[in-house]
Protein backbone atom coordinates (compact mmCIF):
# COMPACT_ATOMS: atom_id res chain seq x y z
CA UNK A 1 53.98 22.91 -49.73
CA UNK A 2 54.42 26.45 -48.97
CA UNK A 3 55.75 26.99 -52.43
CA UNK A 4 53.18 25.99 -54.22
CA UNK A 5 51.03 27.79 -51.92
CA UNK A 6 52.81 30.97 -53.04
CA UNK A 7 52.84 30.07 -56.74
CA UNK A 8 48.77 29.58 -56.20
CA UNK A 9 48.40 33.02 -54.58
CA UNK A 10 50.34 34.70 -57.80
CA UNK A 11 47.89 33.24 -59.78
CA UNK A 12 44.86 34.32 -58.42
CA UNK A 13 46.78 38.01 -57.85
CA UNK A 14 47.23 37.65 -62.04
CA UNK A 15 43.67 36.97 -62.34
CA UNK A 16 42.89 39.50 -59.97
CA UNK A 17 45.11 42.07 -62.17
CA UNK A 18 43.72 40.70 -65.26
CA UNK A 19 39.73 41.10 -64.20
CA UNK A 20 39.52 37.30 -64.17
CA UNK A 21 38.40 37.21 -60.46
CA UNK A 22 36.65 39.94 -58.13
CA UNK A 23 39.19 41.44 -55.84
CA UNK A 24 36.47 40.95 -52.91
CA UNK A 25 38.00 37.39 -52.39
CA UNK A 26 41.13 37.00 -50.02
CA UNK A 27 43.51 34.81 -52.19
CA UNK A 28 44.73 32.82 -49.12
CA UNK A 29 41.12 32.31 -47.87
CA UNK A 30 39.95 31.14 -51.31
CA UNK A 31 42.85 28.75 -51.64
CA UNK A 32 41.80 27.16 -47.75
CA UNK A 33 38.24 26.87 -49.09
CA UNK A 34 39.31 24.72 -52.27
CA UNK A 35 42.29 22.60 -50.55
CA UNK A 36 40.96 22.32 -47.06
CA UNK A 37 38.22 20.28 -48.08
CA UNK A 38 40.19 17.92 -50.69
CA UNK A 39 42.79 17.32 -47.14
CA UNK A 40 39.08 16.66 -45.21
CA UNK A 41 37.91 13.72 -47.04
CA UNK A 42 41.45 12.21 -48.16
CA UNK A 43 42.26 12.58 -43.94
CA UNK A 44 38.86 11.30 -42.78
CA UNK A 45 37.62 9.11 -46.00
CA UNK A 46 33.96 9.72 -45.38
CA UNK A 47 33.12 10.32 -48.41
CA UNK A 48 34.79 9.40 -51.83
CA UNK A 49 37.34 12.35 -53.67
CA UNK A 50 36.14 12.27 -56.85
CA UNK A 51 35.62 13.73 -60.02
CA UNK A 52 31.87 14.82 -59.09
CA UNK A 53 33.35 16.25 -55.71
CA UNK A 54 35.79 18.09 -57.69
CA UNK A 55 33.21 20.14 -59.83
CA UNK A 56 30.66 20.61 -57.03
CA UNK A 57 33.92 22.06 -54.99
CA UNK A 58 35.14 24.19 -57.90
CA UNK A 59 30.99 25.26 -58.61
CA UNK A 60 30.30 26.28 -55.16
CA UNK A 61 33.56 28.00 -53.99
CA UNK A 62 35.43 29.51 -57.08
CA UNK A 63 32.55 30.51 -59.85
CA UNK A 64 31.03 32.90 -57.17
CA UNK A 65 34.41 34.46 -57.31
CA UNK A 66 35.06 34.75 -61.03
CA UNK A 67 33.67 37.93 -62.71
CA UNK A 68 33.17 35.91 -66.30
């Protein structure tokens, strides 16, 4: 897991280099906020993981940190 961690981080450091993203976002923070609550509902299965939780995760926690 911890390598695909790392290979996550270089890609939001690319897209930080490349203007992509705003360098105010911590890449390891911003990777906890997307996976940590994907492992939240497949651990406690209160709600359903699916393709409308997927957008309204990626809407609410990574557009507010792309500059485009």
């Amino acid at each position: 897991m911890l390598k695909r961690r790392k290979v996550a981080v270089k890609a939001l450091e690319d897209a930080y280099a490349s203007g992509e993203m705003k360098r105010s976002v911590d890449p390891e923070l911003l990777l906890d906020l997307i996976f940590g609550p994907i492992y939240f509902r497949l651990l406690v299965k209160h709600q359903p993981l699916d393709q409308v939780f997927g957008k309204d995760l990626l809407d609410y926690v990574l557009r507010p940190a792309v500059t485009c």
